[in-house]
C-alpha atoms as a PDB file:
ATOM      1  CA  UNK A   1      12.974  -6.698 -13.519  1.00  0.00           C
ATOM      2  CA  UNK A   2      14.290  -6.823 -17.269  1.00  0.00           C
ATOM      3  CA  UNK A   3      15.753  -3.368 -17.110  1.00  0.00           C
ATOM      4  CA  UNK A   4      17.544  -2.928 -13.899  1.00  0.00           C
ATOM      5  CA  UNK A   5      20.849  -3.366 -14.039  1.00  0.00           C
ATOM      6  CA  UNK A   6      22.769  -5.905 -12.291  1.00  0.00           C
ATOM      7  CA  UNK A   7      25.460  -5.475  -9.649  1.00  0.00           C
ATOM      8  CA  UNK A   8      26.142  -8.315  -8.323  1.00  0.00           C
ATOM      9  CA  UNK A   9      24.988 -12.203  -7.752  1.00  0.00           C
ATOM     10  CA  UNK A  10      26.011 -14.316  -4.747  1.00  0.00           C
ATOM     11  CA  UNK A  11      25.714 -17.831  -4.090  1.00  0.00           C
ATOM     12  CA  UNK A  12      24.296 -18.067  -0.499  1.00  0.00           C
ATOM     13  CA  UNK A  13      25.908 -21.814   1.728  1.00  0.00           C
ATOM     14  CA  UNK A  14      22.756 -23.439   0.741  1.00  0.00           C
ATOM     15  CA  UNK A  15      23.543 -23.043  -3.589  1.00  0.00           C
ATOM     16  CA  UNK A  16      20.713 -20.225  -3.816  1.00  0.00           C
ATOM     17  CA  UNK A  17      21.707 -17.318  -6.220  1.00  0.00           C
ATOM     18  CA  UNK A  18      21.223 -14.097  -4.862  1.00  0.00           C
ATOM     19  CA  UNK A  19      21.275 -11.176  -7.225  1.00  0.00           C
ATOM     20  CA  UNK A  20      22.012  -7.615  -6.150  1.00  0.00           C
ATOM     21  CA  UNK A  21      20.483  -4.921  -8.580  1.00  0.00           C
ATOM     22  CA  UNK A  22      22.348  -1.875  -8.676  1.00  0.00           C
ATOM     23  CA  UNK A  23      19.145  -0.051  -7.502  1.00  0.00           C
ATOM     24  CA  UNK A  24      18.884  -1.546  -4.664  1.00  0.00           C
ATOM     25  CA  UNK A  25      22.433  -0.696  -3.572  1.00  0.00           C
ATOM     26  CA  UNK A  26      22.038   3.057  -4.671  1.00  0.00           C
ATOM     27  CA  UNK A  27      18.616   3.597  -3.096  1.00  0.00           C
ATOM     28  CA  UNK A  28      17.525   0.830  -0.427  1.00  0.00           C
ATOM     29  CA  UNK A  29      21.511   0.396   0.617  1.00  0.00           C
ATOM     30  CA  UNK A  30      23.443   3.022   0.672  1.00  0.00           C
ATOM     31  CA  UNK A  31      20.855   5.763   0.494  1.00  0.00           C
ATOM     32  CA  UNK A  32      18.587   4.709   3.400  1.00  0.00           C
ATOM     33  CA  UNK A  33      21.641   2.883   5.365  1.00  0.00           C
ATOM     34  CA  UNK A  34      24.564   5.319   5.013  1.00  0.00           C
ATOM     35  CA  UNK A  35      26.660   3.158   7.103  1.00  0.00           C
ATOM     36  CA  UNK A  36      26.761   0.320   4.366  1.00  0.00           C
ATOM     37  CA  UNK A  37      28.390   3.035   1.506  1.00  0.00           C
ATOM     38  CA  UNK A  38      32.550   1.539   2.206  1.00  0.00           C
ATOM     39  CA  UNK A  39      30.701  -1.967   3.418  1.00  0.00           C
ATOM     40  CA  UNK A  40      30.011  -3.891   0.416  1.00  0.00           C
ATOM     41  CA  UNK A  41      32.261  -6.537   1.006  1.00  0.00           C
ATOM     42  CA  UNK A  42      30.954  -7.374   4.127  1.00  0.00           C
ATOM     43  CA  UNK A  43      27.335  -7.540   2.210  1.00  0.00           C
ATOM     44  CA  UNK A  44      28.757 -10.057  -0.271  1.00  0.00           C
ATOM     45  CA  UNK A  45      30.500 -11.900   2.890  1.00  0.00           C
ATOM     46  CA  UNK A  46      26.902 -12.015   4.333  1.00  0.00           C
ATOM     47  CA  UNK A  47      25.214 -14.069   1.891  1.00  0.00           C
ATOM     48  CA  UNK A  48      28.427 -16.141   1.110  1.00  0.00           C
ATOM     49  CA  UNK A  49      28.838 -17.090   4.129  1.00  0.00           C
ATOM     50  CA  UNK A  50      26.391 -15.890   7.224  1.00  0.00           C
ATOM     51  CA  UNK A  51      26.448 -16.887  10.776  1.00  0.00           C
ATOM     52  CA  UNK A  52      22.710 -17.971   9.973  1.00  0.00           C
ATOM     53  CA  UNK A  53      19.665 -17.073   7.738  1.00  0.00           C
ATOM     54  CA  UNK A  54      16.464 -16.036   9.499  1.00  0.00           C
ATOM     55  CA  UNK A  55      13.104 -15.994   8.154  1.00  0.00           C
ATOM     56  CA  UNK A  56      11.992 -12.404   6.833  1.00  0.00           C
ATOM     57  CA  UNK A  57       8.840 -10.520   7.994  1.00  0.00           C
ATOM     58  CA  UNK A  58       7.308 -12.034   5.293  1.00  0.00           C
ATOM     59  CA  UNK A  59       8.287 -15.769   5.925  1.00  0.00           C
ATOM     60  CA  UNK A  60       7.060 -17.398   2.860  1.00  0.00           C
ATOM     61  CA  UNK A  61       9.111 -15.268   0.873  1.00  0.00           C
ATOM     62  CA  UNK A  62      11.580 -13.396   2.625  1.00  0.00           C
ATOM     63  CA  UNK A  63      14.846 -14.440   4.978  1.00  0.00           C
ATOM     64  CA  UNK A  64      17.362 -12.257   6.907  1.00  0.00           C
ATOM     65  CA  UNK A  65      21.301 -13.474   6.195  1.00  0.00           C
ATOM     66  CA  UNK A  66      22.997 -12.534   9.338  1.00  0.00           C
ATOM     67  CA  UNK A  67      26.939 -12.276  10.068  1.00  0.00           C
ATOM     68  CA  UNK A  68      28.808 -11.392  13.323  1.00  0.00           C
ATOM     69  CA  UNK A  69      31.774  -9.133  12.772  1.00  0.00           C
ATOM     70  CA  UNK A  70      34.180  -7.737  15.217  1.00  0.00           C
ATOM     71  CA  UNK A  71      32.146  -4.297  15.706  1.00  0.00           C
ATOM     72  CA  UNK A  72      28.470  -5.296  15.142  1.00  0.00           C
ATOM     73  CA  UNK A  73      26.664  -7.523  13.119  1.00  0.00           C
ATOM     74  CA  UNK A  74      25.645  -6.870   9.283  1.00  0.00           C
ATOM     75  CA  UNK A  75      21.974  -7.632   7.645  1.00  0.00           C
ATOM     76  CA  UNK A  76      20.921  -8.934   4.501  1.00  0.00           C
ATOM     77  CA  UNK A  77      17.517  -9.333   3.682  1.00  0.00           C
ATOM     78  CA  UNK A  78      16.191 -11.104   0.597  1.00  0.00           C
ATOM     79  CA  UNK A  79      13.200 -11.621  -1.192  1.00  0.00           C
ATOM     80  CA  UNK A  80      12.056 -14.455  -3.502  1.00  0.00           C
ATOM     81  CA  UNK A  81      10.050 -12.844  -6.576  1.00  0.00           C
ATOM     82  CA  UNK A  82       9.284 -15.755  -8.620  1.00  0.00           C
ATOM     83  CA  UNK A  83       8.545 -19.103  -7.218  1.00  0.00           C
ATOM     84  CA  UNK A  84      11.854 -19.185  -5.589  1.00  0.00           C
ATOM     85  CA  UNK A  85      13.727 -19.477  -8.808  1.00  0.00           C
ATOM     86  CA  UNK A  86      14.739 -15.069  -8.822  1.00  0.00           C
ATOM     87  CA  UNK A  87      15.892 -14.068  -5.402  1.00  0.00           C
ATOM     88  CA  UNK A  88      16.841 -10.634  -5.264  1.00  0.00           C
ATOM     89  CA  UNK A  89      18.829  -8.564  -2.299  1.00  0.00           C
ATOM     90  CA  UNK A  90      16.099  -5.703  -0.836  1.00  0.00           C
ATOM     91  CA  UNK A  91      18.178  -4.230   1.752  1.00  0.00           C
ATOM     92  CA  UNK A  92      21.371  -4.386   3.813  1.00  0.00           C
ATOM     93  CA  UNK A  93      22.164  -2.968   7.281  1.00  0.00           C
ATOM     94  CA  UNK A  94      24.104  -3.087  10.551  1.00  0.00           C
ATOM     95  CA  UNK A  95      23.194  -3.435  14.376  1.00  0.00           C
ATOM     96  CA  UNK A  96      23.036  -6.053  16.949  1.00  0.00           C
ATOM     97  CA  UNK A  97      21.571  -9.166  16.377  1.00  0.00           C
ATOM     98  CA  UNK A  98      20.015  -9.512  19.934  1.00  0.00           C
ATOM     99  CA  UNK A  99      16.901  -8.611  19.282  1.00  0.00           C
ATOM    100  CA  UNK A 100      16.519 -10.548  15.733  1.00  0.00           C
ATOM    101  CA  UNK A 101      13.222 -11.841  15.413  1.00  0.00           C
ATOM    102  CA  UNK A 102      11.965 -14.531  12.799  1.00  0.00           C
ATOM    103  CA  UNK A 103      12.866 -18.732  13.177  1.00  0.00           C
ATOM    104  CA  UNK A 104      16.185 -19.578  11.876  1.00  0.00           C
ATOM    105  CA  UNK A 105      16.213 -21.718   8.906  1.00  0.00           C
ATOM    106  CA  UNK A 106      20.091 -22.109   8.513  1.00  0.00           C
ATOM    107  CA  UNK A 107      22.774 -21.746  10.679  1.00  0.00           C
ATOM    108  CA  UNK A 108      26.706 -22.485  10.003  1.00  0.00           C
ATOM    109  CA  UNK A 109      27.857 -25.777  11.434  1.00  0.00           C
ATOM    110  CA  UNK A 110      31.045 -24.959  13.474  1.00  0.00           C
END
């Protein structure tokens, strides 16, 4: 990971840092989920502050941030790549949140 370049880090409602390389907006993001290129505020509001954090499909090391907005809901999913100290964003997307799979580990207290 020493040379990608940074784009971003977030600090999820738990205190986890979440960093955002800049290939992983370009490629993952954008590239395979054309609908994210004008929503990367909505990315950063996903972390920051989700509706609730699912686990990923690969539960010991991944999660799914979730967040409702007016229109649909956006996706966030993570992956821890060293002993949960690194955890980097892999991809971001919208839908509906219906169909979400994966136990919730976090949810927002309202």
């Amino acid at each position: 990971m020493a040379n990608k370049v940074i784009k971003d880090e977030f600090i999820d409602p738990r205190g986890k840092k979440i960093i955002l390389y800049e290939q992983a907006w370009d490629i993952h993001i954008s590239g395979g989920h054309p609908e994210m290129i004008n929503r990367y505020d909505d990315v950063k509001t996903t972390v920051e502050d989700p509706d609730h954090i699912r686990e990923g499909r690969k539960p010991e090391t991944e999660e799914l941030y979730v967040k409702n907005f007016i229109h649909d809901d956006v996706f966030v999913s993570t992956r821890d790549i060293d002993q949960e100290t690194t955890t980097i964003v892999t991809s971001s997307y919208s839908g509906t949140d219906r169909n979400s799979k994966g136990t919730i580990k976090w949810s927002k207290q309202e």
